[in-house]
Protein backbone atom coordinates (compact mmCIF):
# COMPACT_ATOMS: atom_id res chain seq x y z
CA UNK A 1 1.12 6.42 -1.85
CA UNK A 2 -1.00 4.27 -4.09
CA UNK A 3 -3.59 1.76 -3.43
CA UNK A 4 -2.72 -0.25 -0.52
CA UNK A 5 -2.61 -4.15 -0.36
CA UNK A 6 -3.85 -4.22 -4.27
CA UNK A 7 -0.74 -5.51 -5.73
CA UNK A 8 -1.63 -8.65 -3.20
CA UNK A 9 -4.64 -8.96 -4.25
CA UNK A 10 -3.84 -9.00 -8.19
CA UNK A 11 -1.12 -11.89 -7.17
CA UNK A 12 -3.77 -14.31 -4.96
CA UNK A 13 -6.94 -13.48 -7.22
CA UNK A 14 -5.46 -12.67 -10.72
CA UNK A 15 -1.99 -13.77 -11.07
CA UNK A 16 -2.14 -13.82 -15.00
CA UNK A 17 -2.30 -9.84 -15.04
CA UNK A 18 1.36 -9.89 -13.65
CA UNK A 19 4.41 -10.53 -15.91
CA UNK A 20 7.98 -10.23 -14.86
CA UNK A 21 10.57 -8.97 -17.54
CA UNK A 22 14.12 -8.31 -17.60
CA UNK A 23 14.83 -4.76 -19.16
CA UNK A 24 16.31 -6.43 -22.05
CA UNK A 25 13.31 -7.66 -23.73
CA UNK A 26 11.49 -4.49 -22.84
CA UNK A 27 13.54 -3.14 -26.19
CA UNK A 28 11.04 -0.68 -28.85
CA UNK A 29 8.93 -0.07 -25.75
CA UNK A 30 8.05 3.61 -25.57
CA UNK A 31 7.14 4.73 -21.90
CA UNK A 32 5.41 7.49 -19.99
CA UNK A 33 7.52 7.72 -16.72
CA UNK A 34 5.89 9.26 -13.30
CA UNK A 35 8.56 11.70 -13.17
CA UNK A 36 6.92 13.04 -9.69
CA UNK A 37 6.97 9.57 -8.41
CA UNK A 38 10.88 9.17 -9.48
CA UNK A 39 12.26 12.30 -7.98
CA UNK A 40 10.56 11.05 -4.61
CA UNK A 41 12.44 7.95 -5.19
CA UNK A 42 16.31 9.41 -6.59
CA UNK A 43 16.07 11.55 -3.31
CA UNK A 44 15.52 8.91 -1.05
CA UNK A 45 18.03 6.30 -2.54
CA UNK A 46 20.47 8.09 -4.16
CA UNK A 47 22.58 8.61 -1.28
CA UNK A 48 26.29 8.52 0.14
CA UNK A 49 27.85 6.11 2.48
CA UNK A 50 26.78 8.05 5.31
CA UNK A 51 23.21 7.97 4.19
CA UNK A 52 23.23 11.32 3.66
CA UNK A 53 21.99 13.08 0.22
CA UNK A 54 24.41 13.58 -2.39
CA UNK A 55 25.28 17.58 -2.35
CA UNK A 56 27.93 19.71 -4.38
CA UNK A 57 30.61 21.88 -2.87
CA UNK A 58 28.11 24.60 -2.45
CA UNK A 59 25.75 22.21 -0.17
CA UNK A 60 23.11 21.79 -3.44
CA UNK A 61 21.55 18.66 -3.46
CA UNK A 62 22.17 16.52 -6.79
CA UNK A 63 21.01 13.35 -5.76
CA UNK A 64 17.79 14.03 -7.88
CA UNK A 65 19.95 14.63 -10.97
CA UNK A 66 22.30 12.14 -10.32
CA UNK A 67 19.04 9.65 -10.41
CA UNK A 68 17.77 10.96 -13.71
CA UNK A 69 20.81 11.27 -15.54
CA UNK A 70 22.22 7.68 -15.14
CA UNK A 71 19.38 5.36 -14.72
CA UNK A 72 17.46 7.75 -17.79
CA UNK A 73 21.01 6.37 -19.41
CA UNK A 74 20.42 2.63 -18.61
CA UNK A 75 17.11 2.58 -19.72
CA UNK A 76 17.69 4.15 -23.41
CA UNK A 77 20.67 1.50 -23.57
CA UNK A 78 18.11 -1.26 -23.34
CA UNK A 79 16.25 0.24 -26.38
CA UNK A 80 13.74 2.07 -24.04
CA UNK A 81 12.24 5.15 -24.71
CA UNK A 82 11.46 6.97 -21.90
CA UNK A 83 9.08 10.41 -21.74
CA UNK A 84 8.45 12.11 -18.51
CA UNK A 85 5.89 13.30 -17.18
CA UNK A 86 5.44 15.74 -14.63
CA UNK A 87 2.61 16.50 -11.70
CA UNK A 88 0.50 19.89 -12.15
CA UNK A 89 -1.95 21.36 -9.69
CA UNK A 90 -2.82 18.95 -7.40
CA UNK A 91 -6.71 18.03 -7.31
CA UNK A 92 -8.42 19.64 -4.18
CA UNK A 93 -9.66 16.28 -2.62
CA UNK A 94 -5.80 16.11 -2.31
CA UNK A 95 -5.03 18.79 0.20
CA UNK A 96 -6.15 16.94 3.39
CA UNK A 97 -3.88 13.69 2.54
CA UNK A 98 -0.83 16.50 1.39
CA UNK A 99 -1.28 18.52 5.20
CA UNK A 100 -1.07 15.45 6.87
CA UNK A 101 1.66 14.05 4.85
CA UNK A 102 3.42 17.50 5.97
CA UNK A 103 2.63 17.12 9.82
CA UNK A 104 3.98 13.32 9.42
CA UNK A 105 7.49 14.79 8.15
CA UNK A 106 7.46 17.35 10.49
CA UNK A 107 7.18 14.64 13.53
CA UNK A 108 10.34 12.80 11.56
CA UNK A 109 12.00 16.50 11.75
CA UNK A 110 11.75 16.43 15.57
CA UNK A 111 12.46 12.37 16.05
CA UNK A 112 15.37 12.79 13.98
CA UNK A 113 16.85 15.68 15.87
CA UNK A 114 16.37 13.65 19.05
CA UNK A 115 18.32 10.81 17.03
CA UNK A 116 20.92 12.16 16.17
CA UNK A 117 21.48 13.24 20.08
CA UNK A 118 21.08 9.82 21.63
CA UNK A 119 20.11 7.32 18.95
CA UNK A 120 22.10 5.57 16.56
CA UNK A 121 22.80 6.37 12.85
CA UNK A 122 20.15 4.12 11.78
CA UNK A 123 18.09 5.90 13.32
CA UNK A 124 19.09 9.24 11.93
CA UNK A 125 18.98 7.88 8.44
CA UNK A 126 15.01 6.42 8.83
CA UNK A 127 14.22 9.52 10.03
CA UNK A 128 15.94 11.64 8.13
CA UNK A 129 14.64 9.79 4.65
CA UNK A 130 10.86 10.50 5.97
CA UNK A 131 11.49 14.25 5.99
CA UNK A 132 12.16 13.73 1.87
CA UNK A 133 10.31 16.67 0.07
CA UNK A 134 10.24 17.13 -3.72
CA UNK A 135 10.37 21.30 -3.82
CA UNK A 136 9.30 23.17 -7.16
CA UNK A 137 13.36 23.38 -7.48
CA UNK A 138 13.69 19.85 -7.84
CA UNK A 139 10.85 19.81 -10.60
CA UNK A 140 12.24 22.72 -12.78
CA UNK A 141 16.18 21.08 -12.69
CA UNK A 142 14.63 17.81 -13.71
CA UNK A 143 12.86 19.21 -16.58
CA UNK A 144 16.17 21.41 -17.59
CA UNK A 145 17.79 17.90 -17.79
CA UNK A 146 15.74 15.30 -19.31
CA UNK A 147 15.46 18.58 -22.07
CA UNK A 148 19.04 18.67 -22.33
CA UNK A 149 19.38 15.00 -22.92
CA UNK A 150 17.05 15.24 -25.50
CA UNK A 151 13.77 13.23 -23.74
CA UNK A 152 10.45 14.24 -24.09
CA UNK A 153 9.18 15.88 -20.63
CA UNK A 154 5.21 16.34 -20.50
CA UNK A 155 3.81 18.71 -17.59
CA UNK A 156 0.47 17.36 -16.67
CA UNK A 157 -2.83 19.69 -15.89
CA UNK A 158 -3.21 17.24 -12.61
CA UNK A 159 -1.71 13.96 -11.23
CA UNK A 160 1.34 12.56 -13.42
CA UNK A 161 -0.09 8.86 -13.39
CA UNK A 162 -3.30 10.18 -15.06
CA UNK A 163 -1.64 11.88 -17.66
CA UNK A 164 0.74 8.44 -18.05
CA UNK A 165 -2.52 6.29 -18.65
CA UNK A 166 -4.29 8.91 -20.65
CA UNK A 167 -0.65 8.28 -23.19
CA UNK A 168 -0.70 5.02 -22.27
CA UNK A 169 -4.74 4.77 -23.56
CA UNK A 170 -3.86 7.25 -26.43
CA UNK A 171 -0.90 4.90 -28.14
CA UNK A 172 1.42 7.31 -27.64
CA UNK A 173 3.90 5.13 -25.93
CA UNK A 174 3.32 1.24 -25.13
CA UNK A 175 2.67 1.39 -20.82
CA UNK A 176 2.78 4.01 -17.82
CA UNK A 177 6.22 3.44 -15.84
CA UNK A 178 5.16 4.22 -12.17
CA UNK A 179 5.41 2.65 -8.36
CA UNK A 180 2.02 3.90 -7.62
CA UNK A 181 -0.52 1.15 -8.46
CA UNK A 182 -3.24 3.98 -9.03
CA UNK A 183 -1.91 4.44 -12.42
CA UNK A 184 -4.26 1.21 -13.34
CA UNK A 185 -7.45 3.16 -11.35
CA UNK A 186 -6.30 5.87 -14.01
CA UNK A 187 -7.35 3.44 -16.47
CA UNK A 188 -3.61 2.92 -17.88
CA UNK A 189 -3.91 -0.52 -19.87
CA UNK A 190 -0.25 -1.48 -18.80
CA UNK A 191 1.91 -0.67 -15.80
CA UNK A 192 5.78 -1.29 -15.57
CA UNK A 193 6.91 -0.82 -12.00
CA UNK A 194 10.49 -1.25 -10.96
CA UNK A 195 11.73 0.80 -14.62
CA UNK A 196 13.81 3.61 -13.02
CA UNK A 197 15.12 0.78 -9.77
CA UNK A 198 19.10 0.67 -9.66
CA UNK A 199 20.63 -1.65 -11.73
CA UNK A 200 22.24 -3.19 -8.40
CA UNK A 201 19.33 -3.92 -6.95
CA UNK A 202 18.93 -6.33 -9.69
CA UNK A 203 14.67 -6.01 -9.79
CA UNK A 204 13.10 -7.78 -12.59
CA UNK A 205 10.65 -4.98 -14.22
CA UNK A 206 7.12 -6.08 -13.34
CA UNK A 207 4.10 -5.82 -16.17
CA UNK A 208 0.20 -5.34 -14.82
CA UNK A 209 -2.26 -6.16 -17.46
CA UNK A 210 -5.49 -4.06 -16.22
CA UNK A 211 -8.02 -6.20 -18.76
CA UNK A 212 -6.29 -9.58 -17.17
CA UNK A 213 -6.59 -7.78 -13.83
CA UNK A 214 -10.23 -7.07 -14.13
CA UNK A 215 -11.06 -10.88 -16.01
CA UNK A 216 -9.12 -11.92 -12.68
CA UNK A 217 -10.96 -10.38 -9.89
CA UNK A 218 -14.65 -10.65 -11.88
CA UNK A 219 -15.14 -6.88 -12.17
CA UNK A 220 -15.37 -3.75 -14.03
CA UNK A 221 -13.78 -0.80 -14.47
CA UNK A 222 -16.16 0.91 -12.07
CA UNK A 223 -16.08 -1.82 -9.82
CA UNK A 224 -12.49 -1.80 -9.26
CA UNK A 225 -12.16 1.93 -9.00
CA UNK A 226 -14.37 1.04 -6.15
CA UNK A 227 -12.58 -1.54 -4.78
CA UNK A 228 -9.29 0.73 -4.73
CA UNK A 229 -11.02 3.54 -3.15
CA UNK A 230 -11.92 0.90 -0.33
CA UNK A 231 -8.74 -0.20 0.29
CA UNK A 232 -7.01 3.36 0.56
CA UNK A 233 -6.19 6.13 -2.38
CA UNK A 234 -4.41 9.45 -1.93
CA UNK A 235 -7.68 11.28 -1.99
CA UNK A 236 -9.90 9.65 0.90
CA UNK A 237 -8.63 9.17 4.61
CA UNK A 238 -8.85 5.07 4.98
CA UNK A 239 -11.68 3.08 6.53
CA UNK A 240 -10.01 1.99 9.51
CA UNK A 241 -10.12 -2.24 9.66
CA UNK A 242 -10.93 -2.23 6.22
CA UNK A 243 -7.91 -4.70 4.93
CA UNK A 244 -7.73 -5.93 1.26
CA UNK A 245 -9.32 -9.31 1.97
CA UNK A 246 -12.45 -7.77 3.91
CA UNK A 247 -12.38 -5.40 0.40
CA UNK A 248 -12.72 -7.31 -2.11
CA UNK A 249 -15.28 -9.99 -0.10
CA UNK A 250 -17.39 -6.90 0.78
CA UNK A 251 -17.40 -5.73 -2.95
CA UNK A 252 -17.90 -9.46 -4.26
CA UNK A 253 -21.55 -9.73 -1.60
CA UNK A 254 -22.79 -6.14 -2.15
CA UNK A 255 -21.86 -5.73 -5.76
CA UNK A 256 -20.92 -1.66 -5.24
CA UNK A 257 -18.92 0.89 -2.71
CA UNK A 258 -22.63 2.49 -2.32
CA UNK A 259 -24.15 -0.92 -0.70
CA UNK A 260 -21.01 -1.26 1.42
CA UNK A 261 -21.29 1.71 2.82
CA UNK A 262 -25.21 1.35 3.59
CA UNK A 263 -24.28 -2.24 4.87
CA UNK A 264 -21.44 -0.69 7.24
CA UNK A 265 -23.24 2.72 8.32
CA UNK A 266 -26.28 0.00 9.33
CA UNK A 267 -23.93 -2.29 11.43
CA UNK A 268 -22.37 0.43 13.02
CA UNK A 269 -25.60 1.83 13.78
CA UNK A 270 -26.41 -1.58 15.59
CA UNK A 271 -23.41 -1.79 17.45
CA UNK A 272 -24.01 1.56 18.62
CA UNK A 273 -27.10 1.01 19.79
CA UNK A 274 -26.65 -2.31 21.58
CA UNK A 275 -23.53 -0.55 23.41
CA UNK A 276 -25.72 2.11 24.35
CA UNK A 277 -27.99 -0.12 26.17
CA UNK A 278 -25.34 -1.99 27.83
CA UNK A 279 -23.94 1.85 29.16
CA UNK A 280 -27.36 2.11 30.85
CA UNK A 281 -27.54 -1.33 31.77
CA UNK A 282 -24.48 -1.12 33.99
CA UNK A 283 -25.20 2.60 35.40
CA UNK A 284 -28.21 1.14 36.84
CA UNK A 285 -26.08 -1.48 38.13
CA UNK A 286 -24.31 0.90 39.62
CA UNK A 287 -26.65 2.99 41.15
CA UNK A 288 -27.96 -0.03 43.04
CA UNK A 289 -24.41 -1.11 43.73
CA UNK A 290 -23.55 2.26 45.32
CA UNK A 291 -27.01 2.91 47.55
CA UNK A 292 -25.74 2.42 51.30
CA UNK A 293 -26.67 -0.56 53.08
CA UNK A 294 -29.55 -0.50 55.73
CA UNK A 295 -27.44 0.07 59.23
CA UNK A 296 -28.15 -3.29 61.04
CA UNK A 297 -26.80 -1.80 64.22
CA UNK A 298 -25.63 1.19 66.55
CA UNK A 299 -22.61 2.01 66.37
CA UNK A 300 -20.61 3.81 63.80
CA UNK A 301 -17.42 3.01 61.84
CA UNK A 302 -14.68 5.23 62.51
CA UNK A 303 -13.21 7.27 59.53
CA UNK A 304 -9.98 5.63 57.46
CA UNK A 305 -10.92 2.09 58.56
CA UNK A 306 -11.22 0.85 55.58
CA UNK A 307 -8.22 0.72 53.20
CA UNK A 308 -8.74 1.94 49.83
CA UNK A 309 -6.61 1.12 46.82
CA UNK A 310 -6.00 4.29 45.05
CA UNK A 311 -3.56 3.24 42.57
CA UNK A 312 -5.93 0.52 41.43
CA UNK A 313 -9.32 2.57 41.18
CA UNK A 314 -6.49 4.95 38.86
CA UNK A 315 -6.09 2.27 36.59
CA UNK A 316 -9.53 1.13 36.52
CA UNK A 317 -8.33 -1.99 38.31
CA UNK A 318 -11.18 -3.58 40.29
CA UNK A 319 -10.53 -3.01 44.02
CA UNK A 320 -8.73 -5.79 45.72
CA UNK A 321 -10.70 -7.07 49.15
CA UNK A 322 -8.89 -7.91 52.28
CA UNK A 323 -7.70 -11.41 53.27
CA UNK A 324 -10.52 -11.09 56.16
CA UNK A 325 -13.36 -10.02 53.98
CA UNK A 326 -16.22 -12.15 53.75
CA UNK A 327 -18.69 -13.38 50.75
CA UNK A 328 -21.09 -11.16 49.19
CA UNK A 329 -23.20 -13.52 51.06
CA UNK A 330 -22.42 -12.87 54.60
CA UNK A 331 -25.01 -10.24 56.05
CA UNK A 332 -24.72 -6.51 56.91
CA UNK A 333 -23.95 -7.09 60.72
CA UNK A 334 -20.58 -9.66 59.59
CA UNK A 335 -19.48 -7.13 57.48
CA UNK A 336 -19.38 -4.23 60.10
CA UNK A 337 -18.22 -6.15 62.82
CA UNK A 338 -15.15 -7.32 60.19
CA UNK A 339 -14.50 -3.55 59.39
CA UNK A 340 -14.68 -2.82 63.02
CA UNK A 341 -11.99 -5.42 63.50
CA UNK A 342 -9.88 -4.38 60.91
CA UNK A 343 -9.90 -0.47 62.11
CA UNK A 344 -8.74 -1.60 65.60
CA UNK A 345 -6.22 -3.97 65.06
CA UNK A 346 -5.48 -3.42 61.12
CA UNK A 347 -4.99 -6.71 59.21
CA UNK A 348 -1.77 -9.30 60.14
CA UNK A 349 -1.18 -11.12 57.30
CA UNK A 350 -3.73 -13.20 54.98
CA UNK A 351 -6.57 -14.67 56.24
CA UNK A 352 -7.22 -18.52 55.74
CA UNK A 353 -8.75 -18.86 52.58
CA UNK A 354 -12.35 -20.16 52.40
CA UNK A 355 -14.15 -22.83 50.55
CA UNK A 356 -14.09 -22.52 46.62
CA UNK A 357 -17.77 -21.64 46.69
CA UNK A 358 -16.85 -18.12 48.15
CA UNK A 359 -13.51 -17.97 46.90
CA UNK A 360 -15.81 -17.21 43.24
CA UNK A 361 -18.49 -15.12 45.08
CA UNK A 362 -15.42 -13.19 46.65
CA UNK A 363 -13.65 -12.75 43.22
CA UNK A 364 -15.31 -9.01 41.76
CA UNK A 365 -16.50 -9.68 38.20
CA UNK A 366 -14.01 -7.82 35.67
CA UNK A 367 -15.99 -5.44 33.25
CA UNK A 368 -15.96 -6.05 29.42
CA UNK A 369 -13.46 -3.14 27.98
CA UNK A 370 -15.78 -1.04 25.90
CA UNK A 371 -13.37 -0.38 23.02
CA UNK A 372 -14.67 0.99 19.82
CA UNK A 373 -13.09 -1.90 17.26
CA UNK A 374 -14.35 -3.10 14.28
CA UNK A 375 -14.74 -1.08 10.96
CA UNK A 376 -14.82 2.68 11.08
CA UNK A 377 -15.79 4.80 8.13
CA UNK A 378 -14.63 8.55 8.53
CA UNK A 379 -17.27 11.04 9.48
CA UNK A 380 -16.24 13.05 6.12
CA UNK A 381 -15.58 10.39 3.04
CA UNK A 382 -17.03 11.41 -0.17
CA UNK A 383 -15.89 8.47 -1.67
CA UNK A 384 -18.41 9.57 -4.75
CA UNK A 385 -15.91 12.51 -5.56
CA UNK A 386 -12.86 10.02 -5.45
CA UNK A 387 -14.57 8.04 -8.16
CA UNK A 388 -15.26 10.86 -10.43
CA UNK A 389 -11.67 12.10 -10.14
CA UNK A 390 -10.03 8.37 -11.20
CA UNK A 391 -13.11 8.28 -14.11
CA UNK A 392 -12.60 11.53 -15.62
CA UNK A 393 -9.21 13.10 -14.47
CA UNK A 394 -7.62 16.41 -15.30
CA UNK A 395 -5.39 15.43 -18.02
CA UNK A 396 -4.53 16.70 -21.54
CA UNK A 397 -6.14 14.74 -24.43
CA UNK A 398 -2.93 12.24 -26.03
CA UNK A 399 -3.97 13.24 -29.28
CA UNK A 400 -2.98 16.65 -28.78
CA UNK A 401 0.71 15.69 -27.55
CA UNK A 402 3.63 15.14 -29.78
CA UNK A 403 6.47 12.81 -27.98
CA UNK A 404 9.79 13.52 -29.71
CA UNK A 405 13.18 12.31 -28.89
CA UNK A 406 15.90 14.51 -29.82
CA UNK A 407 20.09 14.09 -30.06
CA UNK A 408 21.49 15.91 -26.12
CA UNK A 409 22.87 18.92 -25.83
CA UNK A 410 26.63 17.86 -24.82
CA UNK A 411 27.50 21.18 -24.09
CA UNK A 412 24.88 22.40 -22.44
CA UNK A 413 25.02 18.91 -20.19
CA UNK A 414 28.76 19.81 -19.45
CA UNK A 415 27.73 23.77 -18.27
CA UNK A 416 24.71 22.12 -16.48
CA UNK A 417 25.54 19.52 -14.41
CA UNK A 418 29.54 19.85 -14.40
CA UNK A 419 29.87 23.76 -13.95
CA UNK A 420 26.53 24.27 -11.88
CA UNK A 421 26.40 20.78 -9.86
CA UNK A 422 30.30 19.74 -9.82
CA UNK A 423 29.66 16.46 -11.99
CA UNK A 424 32.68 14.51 -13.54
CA UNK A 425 32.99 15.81 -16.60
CA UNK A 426 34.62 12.55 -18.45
CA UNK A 427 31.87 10.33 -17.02
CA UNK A 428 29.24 13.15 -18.37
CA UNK A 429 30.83 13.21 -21.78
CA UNK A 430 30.42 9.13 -22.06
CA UNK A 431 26.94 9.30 -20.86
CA UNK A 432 26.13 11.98 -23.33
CA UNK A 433 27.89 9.93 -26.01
CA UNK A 434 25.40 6.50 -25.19
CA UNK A 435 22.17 8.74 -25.68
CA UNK A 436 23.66 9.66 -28.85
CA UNK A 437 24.30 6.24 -30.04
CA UNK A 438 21.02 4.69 -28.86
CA UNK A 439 18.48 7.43 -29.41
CA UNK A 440 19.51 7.86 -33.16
CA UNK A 441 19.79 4.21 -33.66
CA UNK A 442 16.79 2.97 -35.70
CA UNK A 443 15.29 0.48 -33.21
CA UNK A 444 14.67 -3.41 -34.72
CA UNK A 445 11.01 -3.97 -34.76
CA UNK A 446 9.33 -6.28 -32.07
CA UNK A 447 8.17 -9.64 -33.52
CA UNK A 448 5.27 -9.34 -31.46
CA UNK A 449 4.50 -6.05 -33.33
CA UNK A 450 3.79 -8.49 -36.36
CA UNK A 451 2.39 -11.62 -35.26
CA UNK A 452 -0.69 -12.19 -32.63
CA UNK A 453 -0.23 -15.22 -30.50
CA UNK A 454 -3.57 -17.55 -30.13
CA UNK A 455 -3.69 -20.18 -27.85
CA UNK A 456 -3.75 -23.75 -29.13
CA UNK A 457 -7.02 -25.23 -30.12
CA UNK A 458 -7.78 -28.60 -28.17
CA UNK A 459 -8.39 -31.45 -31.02
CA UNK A 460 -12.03 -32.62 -31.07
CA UNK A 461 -12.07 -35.78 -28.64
CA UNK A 462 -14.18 -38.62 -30.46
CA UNK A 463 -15.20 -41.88 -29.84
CA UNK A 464 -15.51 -45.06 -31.50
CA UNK A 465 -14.12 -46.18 -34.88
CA UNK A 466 -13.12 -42.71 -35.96
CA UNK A 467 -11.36 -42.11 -32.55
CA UNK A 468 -7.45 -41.43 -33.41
CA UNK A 469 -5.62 -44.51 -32.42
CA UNK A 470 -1.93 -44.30 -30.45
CA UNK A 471 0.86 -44.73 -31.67
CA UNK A 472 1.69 -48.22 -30.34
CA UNK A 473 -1.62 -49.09 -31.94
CA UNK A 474 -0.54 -47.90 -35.14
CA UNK A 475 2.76 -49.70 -34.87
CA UNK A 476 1.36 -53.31 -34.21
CA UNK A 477 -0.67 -53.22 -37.06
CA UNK A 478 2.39 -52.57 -39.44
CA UNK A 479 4.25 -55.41 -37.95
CA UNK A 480 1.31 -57.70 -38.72
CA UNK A 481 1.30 -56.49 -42.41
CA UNK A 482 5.03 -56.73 -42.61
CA UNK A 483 4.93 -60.28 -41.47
CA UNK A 484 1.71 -61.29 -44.11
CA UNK A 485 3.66 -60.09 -46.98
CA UNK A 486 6.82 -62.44 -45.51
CA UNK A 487 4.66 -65.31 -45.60
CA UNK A 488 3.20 -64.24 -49.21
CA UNK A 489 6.87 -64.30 -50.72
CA UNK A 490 8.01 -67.68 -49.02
CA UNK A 491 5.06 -69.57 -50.52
């Protein structure tokens, strides 16, 4: 899921942090690629004309492999090398976001059943792209792959983007390639997003500087773990109203998630207790509103004569009055002898209607809807466990992994994916054949590998006689010695 609404932030508040590239000039990077995150994403897009996964005659799904193997192909052309890195044990904080991410596909289950009886095939394929699961199946024919074409896979302790910044951090390769923007919470110094997109889609790949990010939005690393935990992570249900402007402005005036909190919990705490005493305000309202009135005379009113609007004491509607009732001013005895009326006779029609002064006192006041609104932290949030698991995640140290990129296995490609998943064989072959080429080929070094760019010194502004004069300045002075020495030679 990531961190919602942050890349919008980074664009309004710190636009320098983001760089757009075109794979091309992304050559001699080395990259640690969510592999988690790109399985998720091969499954969902990877797809037939019918939107349907892609499947071999025995009904196996290949779309993930499919993914992996060409678009793993694309990026090595562009002088990319790629390492994966796979998710581990998922932290325990994680459960509660992973059981309701379960119920949520099992409601697209049922929707798209009922879709694909009466809706359309739009329909079907929304649905059926939220019921996307990555199994442990998935994972382990992935791996046997991205082995086979001779890429580094890592299997992370925890959560693939931690172990991508920890390599990131370690300089083993140059950035973490994910979609989830809580790689940079993970503390990766650069993020590529868009790496492993299709080549049709024609996405420029998209370069997060977290130092630029942090210089942008006046913070530090703490403070913008904090800030991300406040606008939504996978570990923390959200705040509910809590959008990425009222973030950051609440972060910016209390200085830290712990203030926020205590400034929330004390508003809330308010509101509560101001809507408490407008409950009892209106019950004793009510109370007085309901005693009966003091009989005024002798007779009684028979029972049914007065009609009752059931549908609209239902809805919570107030009660419409008669054409023929009178003010809240008239008096007791007016009243019954209108009733009386009324259960005789019955109403015919509308009554005239009166001045405007009772046409207001007539009119019943509507009550304020009591809804709960505003910003709502979560009974349970131990946003304090969140923090510790983005500062000090479960990830293996970078110094004690060795990325190495090896020539593929063409044969064992060809029994793979064309015996076991019914691949083309010829288009395997060629595939296998570019990995060859371009992971043996000893990659030109990047020129900014060798230089540092500074930015340009202003010149010194001065004043006076020392004060560098223009050019035109400089020009008119020549002509005037040209034309001295002119007159020198005619005399």
């Amino acid at each position: 899921m990531g961190i919602k609404g942050l890349t919008g932030l980074l664009s309004e508040h710190a636009p320098a942090c983001i760089k757009e590239h075109d794979i091309k000039t992304l050559f001699g990077r080395k990259v640690a690629i969510d592999a988690s995150m790109s399985i998720y994403q091969f499954l969902i897009a990877v797809r037939q004309k019918d939107g349907e996964m892609l499947t071999n005659e025995a009904g196996e799904t290949t779309s993930h492999l499919m993914g992996f193997f060409y678009r793993t192909i694309r990026i090595v052309e562009n002088g990319i090398k790629p390492a994966y890195v796979f998710d581990g044990k998922p932290p325990e904080l994680k459960k509660g976001v992973l059981s309701k991410r379960f119920e949520r596909r099992e409601e697209a289950k049922e929707e798209g059943e009922e879709a694909k009886e009466i809706g359309t095939a739009e329909d079907i394929d929304r649905f059926s792209r939220r019921t996307v699961k990555v199994t442990s199946q998935h994972n382990e024919e992935c791996r046997r792959l991205l082995k086979l074409m001779g890429i580094p896979v890592v299997v992370a302790p925890s959560e693939a983007e931690a172990q991508c910044a920890e390599l990131a951090r370690g300089g083993k390769v140059y950035a973490a390639g994910s979609e989830d923007m809580d790689t940079l919470t993970f503390n990766a110094p650069i993020l590529f997003r868009h790496l492993t997109f299709s080549e049709a889609k024609k996405a420029p790949i998209s370069e997060i500087n977290l130092q630029l990010a942090l210089k942008g939005l006046g913070m530090d690393m703490g403070q913008f773990i904090e800030l991300c935990i406040l606008l939504g992570c996978d570990y923390l249900e959200p705040i509910k109203g809590m959008g990425p402007k009222t973030a950051l402005k609440h972060l910016k005036e209390h200085g830290s998630l712990k203030n926020v909190i205590e400034h929330l919990q004390e508003k809330a705490a308010q509101k509560a207790a101001k809507a408490a005493e407008e409950e009892e305000s209106d019950a004793d309202e009510a109370l007085v509103e309901d005693d009966p009135p003091v009989p005024t005379s002798d007779f009684e009113v028979p029972d049914g004569a007065v009609d009752v609007d059931d549908d609209a004491d239902e809805k919570g509607e107030p009660e419409k009055k008669d054409a023929g009732s009178g003010s809240e001013g008239e008096g007791e005895e007016e009243k019954v002898e209108k009733k009386k009326s009324k259960a005789k006779g019955g109403a015919k029609g509308k009554g005239k209607k009166g001045s405007k002064g009772e046409d207001e006192e007539t009119k019943p006041k509507p009550k304020k809807a009591k809804g709960k609104g505003g910003i709502q932290i979560p009974e349970h949030w131990p946003w304090e466990e969140a923090k510790k698991l983005f500062e000090k995640p479960d990830v293996q140290p970078a110094d004690e992994i060795e990325l190495e990129w090896k020539n593929p296995d063409v044969d064992g490609l060809v029994d793979f994916l064309v015996r076991e998943k019914g691949f083309n064989e010829e288009r395997v072959r060629k595939g296998a054949e570019k990995l060859q080429k371009y992971l043996n080929t000893k990659q030109q070094g990047r020129l900014d590998g060798f230089f540092t760019v500074k930015a340009k010194e202003p010149a010194p502004k001065t004043k006076g006689k020392d004060a560098p004069k223009g050019k035109g300045v400089k020009r008119k002075r020549e002509e005037k010695e040209e034309a001295s020495k002119t007159k020198t030679k005619r005399k």
